[in-house]
PDBML (XML) file of the C-alpha atoms, coordinates in Angstrom:
<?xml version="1.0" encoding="UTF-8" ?>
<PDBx:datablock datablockName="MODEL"
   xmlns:PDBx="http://pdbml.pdb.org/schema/pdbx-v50.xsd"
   xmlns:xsi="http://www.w3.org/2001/XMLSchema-instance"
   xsi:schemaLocation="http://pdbml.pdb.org/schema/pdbx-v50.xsd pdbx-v50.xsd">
   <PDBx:atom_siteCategory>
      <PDBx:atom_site id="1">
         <PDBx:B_iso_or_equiv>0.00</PDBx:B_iso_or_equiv>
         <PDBx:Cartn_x>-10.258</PDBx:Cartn_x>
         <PDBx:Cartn_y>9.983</PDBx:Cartn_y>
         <PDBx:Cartn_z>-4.079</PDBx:Cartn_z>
         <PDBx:auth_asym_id>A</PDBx:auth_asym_id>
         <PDBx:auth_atom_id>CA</PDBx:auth_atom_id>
         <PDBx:auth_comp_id>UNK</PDBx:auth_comp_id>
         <PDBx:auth_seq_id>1</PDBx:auth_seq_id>
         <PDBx:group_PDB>ATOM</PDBx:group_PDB>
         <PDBx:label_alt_id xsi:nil="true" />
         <PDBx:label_asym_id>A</PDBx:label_asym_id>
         <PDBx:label_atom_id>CA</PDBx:label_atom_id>
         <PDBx:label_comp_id>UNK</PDBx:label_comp_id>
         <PDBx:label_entity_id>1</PDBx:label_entity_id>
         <PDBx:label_seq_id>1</PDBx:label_seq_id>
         <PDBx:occupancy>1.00</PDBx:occupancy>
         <PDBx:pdbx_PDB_model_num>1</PDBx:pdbx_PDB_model_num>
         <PDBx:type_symbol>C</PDBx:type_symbol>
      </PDBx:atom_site>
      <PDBx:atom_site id="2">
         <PDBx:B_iso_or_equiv>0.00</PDBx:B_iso_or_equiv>
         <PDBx:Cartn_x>-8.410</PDBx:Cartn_x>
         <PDBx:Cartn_y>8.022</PDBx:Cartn_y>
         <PDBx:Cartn_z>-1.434</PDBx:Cartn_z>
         <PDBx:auth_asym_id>A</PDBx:auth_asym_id>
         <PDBx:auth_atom_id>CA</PDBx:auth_atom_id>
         <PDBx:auth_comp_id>UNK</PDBx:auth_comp_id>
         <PDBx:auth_seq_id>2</PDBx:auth_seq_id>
         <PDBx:group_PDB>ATOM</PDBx:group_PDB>
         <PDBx:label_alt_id xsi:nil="true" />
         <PDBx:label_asym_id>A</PDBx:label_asym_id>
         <PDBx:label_atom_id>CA</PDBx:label_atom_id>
         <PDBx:label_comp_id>UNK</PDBx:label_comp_id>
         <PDBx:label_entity_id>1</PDBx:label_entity_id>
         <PDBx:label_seq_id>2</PDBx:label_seq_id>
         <PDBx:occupancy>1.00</PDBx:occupancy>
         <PDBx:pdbx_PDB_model_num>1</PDBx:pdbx_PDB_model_num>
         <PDBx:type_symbol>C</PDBx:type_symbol>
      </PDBx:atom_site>
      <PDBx:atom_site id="3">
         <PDBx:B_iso_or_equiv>0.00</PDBx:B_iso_or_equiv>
         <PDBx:Cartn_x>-10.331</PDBx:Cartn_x>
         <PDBx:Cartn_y>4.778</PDBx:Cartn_y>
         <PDBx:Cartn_z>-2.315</PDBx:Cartn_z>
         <PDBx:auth_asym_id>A</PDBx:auth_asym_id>
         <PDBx:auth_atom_id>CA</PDBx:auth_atom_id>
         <PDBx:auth_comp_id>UNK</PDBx:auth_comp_id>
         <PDBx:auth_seq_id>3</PDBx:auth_seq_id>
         <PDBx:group_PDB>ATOM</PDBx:group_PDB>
         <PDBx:label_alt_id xsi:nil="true" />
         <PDBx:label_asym_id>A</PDBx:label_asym_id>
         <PDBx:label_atom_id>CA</PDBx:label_atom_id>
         <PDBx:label_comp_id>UNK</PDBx:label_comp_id>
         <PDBx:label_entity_id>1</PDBx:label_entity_id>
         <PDBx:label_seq_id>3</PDBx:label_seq_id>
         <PDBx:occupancy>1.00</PDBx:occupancy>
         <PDBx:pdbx_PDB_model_num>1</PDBx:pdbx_PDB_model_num>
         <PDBx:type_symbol>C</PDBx:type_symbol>
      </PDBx:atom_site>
      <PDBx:atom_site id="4">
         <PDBx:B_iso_or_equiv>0.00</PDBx:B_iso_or_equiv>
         <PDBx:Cartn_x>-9.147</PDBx:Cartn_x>
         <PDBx:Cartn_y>5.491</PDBx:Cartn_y>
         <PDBx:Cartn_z>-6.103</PDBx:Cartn_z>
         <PDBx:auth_asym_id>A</PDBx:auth_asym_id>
         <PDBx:auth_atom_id>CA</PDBx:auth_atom_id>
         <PDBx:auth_comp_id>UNK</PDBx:auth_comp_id>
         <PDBx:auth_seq_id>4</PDBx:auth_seq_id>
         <PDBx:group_PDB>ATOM</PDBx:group_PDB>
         <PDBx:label_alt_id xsi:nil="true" />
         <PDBx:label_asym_id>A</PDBx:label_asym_id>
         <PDBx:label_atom_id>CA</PDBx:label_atom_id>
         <PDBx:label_comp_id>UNK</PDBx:label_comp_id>
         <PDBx:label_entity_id>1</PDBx:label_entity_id>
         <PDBx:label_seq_id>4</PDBx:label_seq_id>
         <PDBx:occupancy>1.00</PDBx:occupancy>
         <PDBx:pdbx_PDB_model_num>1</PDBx:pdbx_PDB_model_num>
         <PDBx:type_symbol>C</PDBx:type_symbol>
      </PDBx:atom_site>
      <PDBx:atom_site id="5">
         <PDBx:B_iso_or_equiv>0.00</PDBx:B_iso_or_equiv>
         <PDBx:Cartn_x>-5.565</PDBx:Cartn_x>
         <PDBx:Cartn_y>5.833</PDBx:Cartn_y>
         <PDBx:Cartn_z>-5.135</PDBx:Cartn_z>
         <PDBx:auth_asym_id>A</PDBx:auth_asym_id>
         <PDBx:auth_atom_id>CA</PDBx:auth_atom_id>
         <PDBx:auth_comp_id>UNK</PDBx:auth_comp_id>
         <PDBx:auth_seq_id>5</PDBx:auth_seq_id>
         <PDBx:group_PDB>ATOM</PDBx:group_PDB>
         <PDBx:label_alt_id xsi:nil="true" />
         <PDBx:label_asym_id>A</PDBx:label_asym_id>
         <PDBx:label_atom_id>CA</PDBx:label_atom_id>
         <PDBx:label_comp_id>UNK</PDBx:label_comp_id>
         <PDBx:label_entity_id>1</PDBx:label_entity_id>
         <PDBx:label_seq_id>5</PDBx:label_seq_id>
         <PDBx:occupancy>1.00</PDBx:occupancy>
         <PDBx:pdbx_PDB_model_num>1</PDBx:pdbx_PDB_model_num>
         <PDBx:type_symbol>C</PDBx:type_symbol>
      </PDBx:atom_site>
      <PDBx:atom_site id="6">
         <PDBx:B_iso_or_equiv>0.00</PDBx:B_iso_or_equiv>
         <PDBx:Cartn_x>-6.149</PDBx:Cartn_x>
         <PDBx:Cartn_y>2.211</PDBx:Cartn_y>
         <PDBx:Cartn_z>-2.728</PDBx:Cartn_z>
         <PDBx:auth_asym_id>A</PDBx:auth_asym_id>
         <PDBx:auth_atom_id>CA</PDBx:auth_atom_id>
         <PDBx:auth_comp_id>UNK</PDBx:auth_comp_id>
         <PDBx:auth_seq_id>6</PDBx:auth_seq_id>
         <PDBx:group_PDB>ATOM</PDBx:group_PDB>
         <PDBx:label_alt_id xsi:nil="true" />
         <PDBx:label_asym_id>A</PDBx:label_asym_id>
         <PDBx:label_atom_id>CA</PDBx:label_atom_id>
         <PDBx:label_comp_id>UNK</PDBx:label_comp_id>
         <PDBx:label_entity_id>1</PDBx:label_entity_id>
         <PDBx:label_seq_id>6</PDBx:label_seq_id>
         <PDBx:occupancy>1.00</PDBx:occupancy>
         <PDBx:pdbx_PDB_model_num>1</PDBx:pdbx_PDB_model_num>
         <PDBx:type_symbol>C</PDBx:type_symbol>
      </PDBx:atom_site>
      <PDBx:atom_site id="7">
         <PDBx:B_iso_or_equiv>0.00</PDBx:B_iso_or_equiv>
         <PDBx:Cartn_x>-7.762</PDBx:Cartn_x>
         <PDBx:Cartn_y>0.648</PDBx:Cartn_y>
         <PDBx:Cartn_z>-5.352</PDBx:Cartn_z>
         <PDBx:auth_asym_id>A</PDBx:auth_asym_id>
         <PDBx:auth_atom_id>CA</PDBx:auth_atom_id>
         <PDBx:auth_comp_id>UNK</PDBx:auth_comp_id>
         <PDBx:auth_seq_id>7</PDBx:auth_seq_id>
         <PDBx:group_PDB>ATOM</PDBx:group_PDB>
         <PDBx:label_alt_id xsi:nil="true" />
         <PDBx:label_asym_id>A</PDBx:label_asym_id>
         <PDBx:label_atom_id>CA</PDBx:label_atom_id>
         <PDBx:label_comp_id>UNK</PDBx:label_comp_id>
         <PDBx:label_entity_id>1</PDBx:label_entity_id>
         <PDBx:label_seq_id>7</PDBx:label_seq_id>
         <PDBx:occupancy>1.00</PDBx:occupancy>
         <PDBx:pdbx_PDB_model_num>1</PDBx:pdbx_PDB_model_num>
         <PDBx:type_symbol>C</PDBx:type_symbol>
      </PDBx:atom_site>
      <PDBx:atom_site id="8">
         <PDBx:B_iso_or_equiv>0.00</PDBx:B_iso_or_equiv>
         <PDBx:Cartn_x>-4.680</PDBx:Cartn_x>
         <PDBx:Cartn_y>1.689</PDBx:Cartn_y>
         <PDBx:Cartn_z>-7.974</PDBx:Cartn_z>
         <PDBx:auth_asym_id>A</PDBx:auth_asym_id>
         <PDBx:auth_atom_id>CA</PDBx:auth_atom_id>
         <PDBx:auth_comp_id>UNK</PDBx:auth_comp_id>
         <PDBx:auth_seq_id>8</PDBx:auth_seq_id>
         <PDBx:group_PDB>ATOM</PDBx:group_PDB>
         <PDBx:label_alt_id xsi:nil="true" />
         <PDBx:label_asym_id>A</PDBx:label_asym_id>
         <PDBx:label_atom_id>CA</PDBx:label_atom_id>
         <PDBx:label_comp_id>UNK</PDBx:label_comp_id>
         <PDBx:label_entity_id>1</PDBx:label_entity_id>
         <PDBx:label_seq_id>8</PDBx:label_seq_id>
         <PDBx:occupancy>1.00</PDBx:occupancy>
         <PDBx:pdbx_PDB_model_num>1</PDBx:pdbx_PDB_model_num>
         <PDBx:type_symbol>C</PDBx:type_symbol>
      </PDBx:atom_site>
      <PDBx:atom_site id="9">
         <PDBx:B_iso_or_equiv>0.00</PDBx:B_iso_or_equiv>
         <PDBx:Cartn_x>-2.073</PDBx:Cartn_x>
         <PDBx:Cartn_y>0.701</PDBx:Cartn_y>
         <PDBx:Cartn_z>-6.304</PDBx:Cartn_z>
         <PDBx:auth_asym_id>A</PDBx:auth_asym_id>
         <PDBx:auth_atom_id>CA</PDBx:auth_atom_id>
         <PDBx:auth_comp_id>UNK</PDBx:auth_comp_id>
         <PDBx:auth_seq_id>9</PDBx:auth_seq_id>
         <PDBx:group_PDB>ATOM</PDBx:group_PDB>
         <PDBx:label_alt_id xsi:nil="true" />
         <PDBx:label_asym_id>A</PDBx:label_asym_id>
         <PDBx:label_atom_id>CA</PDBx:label_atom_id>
         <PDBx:label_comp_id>UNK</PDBx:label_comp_id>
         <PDBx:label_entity_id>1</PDBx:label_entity_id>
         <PDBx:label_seq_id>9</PDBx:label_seq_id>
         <PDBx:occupancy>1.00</PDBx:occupancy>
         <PDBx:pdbx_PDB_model_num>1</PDBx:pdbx_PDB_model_num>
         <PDBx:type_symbol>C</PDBx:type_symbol>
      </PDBx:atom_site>
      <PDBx:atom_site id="10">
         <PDBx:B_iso_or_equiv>0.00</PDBx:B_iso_or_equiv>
         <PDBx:Cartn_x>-3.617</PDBx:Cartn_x>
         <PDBx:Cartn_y>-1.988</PDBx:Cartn_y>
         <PDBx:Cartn_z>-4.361</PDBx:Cartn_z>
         <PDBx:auth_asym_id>A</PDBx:auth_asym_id>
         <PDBx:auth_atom_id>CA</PDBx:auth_atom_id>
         <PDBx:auth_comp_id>UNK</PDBx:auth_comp_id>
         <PDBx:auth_seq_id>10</PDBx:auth_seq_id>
         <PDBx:group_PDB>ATOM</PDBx:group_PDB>
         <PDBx:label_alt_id xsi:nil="true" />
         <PDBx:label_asym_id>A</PDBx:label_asym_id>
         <PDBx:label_atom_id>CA</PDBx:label_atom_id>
         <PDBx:label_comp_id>UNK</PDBx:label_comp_id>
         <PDBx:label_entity_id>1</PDBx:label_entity_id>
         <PDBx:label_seq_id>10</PDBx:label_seq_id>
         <PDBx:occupancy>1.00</PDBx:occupancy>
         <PDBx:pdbx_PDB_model_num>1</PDBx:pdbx_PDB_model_num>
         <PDBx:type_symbol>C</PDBx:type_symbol>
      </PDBx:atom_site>
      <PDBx:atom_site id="11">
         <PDBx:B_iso_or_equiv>0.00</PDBx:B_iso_or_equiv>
         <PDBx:Cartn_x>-1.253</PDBx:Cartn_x>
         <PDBx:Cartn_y>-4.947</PDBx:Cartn_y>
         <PDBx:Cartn_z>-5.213</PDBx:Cartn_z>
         <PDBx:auth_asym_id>A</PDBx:auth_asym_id>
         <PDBx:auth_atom_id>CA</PDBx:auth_atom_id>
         <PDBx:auth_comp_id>UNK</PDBx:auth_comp_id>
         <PDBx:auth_seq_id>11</PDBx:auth_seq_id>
         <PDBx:group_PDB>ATOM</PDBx:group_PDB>
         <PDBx:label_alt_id xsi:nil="true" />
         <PDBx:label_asym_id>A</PDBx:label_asym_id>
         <PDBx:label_atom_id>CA</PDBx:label_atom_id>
         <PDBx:label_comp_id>UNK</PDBx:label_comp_id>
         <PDBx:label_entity_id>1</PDBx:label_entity_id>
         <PDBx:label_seq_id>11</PDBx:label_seq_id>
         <PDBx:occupancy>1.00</PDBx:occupancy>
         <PDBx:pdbx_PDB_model_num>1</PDBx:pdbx_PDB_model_num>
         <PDBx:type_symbol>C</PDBx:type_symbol>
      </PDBx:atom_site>
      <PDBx:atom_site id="12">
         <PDBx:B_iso_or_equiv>0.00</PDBx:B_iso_or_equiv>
         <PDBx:Cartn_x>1.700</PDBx:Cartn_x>
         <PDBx:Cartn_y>-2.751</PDBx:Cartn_y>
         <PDBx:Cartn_z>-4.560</PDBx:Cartn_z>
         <PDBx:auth_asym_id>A</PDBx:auth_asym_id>
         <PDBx:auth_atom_id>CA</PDBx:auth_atom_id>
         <PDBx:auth_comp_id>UNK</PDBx:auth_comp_id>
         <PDBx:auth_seq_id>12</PDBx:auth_seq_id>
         <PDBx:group_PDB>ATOM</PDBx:group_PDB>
         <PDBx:label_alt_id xsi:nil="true" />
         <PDBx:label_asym_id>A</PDBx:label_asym_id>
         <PDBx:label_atom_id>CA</PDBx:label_atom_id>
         <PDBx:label_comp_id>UNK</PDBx:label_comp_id>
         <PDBx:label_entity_id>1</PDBx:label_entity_id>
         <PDBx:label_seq_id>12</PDBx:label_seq_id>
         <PDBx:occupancy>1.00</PDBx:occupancy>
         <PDBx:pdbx_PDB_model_num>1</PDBx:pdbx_PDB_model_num>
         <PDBx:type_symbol>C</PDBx:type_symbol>
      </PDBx:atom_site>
      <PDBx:atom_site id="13">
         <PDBx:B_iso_or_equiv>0.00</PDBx:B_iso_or_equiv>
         <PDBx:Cartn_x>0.598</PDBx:Cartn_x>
         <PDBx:Cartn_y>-1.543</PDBx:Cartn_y>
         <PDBx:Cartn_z>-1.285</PDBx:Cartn_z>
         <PDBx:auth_asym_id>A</PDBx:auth_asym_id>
         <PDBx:auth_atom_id>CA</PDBx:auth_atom_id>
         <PDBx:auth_comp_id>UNK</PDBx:auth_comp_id>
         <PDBx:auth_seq_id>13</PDBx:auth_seq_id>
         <PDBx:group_PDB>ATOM</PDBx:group_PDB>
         <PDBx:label_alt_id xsi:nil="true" />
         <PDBx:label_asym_id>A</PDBx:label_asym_id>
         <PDBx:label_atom_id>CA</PDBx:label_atom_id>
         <PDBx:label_comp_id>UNK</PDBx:label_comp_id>
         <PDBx:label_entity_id>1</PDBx:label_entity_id>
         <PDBx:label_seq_id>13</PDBx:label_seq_id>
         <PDBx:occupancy>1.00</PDBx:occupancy>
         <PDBx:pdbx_PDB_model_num>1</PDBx:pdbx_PDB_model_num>
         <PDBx:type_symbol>C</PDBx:type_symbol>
      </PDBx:atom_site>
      <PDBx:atom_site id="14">
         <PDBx:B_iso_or_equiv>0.00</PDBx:B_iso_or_equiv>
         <PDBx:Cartn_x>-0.069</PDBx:Cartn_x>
         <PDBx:Cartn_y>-5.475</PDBx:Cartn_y>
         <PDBx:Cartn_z>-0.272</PDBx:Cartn_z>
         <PDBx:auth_asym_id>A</PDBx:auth_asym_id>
         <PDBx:auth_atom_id>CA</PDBx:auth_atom_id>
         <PDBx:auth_comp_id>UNK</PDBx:auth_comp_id>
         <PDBx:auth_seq_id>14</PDBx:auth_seq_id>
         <PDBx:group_PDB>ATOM</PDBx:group_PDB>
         <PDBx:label_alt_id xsi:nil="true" />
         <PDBx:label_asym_id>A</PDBx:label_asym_id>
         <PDBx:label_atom_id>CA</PDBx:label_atom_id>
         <PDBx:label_comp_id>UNK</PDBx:label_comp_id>
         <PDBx:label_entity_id>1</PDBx:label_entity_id>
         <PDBx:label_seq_id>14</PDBx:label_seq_id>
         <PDBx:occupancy>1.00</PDBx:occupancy>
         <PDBx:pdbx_PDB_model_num>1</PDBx:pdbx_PDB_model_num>
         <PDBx:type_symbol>C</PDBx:type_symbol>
      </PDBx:atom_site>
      <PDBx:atom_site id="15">
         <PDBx:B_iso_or_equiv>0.00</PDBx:B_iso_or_equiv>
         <PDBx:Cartn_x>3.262</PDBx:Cartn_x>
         <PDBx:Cartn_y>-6.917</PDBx:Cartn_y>
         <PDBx:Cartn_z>-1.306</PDBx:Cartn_z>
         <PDBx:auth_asym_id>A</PDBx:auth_asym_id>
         <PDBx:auth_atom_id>CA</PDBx:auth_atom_id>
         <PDBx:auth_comp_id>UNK</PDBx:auth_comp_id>
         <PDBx:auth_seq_id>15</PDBx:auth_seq_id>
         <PDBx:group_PDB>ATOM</PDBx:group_PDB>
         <PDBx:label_alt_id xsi:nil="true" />
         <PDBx:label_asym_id>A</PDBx:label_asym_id>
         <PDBx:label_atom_id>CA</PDBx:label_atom_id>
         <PDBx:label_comp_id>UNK</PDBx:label_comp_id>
         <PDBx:label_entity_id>1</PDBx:label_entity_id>
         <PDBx:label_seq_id>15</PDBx:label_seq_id>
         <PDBx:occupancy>1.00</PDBx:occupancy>
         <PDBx:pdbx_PDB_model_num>1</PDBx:pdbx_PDB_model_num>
         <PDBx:type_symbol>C</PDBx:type_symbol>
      </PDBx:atom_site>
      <PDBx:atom_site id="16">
         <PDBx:B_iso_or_equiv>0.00</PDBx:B_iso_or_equiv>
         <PDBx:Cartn_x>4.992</PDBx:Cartn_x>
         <PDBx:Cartn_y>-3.948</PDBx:Cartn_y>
         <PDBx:Cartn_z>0.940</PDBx:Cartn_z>
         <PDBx:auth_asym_id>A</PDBx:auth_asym_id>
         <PDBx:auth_atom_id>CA</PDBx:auth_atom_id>
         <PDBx:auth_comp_id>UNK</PDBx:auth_comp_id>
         <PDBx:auth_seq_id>16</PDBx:auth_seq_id>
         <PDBx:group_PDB>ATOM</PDBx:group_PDB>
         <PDBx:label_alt_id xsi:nil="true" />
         <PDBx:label_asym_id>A</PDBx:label_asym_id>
         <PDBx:label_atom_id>CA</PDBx:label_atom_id>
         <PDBx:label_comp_id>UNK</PDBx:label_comp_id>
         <PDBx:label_entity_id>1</PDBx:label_entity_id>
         <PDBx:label_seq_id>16</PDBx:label_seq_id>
         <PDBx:occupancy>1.00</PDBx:occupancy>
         <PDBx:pdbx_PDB_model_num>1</PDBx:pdbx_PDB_model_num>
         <PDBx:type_symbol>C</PDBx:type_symbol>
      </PDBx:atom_site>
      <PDBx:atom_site id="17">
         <PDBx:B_iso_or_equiv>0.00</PDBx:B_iso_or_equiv>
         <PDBx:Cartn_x>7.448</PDBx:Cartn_x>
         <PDBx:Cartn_y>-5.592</PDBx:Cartn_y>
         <PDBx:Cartn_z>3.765</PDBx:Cartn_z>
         <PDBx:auth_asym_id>A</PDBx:auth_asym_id>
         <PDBx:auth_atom_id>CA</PDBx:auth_atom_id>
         <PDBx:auth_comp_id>UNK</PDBx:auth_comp_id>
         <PDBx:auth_seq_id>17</PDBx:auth_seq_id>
         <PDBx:group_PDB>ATOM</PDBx:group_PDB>
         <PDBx:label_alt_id xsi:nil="true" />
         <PDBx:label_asym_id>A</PDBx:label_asym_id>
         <PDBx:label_atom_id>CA</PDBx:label_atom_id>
         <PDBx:label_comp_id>UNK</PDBx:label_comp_id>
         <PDBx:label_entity_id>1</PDBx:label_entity_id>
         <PDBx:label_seq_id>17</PDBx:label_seq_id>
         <PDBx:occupancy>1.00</PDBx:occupancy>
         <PDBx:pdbx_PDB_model_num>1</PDBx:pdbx_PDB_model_num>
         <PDBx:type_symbol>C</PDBx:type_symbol>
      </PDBx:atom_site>
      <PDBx:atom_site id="18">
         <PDBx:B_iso_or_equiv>0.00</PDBx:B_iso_or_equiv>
         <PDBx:Cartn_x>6.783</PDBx:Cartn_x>
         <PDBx:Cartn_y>-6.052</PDBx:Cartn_y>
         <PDBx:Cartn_z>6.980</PDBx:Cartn_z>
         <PDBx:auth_asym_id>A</PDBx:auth_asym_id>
         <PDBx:auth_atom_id>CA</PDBx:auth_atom_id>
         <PDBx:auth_comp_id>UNK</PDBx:auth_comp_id>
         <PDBx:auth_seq_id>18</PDBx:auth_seq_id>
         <PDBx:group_PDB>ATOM</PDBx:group_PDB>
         <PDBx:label_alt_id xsi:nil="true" />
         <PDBx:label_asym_id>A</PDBx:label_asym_id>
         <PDBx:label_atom_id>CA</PDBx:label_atom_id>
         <PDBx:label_comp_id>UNK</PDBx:label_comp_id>
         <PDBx:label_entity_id>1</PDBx:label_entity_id>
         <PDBx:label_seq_id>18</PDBx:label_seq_id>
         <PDBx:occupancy>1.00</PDBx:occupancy>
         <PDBx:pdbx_PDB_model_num>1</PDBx:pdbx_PDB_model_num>
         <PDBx:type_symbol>C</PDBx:type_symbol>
      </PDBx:atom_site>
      <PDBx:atom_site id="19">
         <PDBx:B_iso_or_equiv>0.00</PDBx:B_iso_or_equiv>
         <PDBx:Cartn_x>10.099</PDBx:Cartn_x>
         <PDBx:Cartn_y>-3.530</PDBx:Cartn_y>
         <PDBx:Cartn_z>7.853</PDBx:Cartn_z>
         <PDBx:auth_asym_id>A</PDBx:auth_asym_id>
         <PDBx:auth_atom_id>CA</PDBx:auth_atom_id>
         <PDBx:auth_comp_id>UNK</PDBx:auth_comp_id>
         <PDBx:auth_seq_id>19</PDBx:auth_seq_id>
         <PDBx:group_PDB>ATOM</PDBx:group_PDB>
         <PDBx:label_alt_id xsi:nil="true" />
         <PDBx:label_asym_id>A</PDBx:label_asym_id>
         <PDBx:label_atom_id>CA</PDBx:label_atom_id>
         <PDBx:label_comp_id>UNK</PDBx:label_comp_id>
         <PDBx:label_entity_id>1</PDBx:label_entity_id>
         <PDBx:label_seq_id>19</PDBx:label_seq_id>
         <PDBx:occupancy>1.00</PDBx:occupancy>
         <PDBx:pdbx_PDB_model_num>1</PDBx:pdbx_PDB_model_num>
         <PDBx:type_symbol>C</PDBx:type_symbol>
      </PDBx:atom_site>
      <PDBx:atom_site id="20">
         <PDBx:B_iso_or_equiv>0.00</PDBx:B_iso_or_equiv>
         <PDBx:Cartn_x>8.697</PDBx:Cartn_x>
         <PDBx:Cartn_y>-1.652</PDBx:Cartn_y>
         <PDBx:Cartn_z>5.338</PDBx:Cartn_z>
         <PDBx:auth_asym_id>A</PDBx:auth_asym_id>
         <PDBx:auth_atom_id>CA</PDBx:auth_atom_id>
         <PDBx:auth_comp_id>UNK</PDBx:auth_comp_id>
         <PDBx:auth_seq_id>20</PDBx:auth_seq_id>
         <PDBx:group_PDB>ATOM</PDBx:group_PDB>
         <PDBx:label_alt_id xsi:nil="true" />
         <PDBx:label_asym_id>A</PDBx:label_asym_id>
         <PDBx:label_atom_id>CA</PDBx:label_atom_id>
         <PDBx:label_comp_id>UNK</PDBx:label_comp_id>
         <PDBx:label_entity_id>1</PDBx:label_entity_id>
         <PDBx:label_seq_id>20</PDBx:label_seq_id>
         <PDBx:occupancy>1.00</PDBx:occupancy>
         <PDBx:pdbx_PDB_model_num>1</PDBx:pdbx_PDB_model_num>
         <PDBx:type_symbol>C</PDBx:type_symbol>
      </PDBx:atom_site>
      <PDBx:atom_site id="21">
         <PDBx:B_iso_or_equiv>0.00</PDBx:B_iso_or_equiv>
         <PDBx:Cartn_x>4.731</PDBx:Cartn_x>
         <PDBx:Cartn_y>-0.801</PDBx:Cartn_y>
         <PDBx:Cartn_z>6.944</PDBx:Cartn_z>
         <PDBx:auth_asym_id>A</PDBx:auth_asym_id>
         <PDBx:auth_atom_id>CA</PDBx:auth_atom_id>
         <PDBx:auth_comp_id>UNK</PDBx:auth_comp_id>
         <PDBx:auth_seq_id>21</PDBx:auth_seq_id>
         <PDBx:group_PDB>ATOM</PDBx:group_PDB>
         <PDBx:label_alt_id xsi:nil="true" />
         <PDBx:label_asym_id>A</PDBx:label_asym_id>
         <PDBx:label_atom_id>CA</PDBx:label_atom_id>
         <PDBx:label_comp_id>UNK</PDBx:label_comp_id>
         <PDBx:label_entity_id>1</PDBx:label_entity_id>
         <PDBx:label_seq_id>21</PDBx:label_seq_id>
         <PDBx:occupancy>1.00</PDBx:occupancy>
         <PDBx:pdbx_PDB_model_num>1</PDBx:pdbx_PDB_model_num>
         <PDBx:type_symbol>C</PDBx:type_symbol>
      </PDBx:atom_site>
      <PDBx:atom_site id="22">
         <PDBx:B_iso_or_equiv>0.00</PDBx:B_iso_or_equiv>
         <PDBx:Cartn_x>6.564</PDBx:Cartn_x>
         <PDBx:Cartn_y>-0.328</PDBx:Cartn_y>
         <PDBx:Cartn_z>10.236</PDBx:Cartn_z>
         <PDBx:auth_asym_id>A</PDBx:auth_asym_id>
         <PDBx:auth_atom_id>CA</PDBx:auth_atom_id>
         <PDBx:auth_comp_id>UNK</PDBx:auth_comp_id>
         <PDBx:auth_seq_id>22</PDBx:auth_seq_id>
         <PDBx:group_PDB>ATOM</PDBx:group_PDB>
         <PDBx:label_alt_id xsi:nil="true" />
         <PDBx:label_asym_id>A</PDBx:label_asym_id>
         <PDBx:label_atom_id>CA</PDBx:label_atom_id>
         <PDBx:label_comp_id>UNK</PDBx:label_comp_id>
         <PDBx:label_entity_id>1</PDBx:label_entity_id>
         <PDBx:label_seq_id>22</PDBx:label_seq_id>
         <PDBx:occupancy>1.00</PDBx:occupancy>
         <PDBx:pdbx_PDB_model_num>1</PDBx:pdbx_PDB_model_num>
         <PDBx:type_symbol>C</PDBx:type_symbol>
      </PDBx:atom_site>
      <PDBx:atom_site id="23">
         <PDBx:B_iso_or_equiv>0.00</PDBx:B_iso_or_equiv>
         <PDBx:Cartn_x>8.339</PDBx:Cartn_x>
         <PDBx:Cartn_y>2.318</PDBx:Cartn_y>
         <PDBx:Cartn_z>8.936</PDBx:Cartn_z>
         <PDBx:auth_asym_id>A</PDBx:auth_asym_id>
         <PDBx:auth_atom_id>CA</PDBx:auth_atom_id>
         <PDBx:auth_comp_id>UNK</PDBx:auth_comp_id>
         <PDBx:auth_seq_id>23</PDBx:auth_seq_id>
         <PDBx:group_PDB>ATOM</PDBx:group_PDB>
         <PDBx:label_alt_id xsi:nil="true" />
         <PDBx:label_asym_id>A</PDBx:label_asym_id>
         <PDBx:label_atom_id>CA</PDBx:label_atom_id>
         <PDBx:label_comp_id>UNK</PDBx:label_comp_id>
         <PDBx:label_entity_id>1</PDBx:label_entity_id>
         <PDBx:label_seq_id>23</PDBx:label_seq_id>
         <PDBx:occupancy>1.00</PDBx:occupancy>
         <PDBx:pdbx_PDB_model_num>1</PDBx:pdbx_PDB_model_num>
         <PDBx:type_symbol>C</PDBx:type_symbol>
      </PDBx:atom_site>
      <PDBx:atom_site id="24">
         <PDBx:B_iso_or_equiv>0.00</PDBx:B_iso_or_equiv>
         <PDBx:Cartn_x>6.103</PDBx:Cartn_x>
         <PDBx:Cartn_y>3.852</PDBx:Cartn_y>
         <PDBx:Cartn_z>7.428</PDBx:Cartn_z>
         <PDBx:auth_asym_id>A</PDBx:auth_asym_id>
         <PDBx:auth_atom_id>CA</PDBx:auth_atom_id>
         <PDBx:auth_comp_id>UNK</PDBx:auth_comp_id>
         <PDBx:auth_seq_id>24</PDBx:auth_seq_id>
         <PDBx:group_PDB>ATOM</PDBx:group_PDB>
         <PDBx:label_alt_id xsi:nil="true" />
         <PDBx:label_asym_id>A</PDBx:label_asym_id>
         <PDBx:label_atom_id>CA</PDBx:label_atom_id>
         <PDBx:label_comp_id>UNK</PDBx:label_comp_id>
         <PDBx:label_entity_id>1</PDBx:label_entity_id>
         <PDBx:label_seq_id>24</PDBx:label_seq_id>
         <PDBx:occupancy>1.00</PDBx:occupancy>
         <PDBx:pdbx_PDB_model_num>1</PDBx:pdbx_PDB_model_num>
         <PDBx:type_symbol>C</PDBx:type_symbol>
      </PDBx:atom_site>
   </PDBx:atom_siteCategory>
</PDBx:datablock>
């Protein structure tokens, strides 16, 4: 289930910001 969710939103999870990931 978590690869499905990766694999959805892949190209929004790789254009996130650096600032962004760090805050996360």
């Amino acid at each position: 289930r978590a690869l499905n969710f990766f694999e959805g939103n892949n190209k929004y999870l790789f254009s996130r910001s650096r600032i962004y990931g760090i805050s996360i």
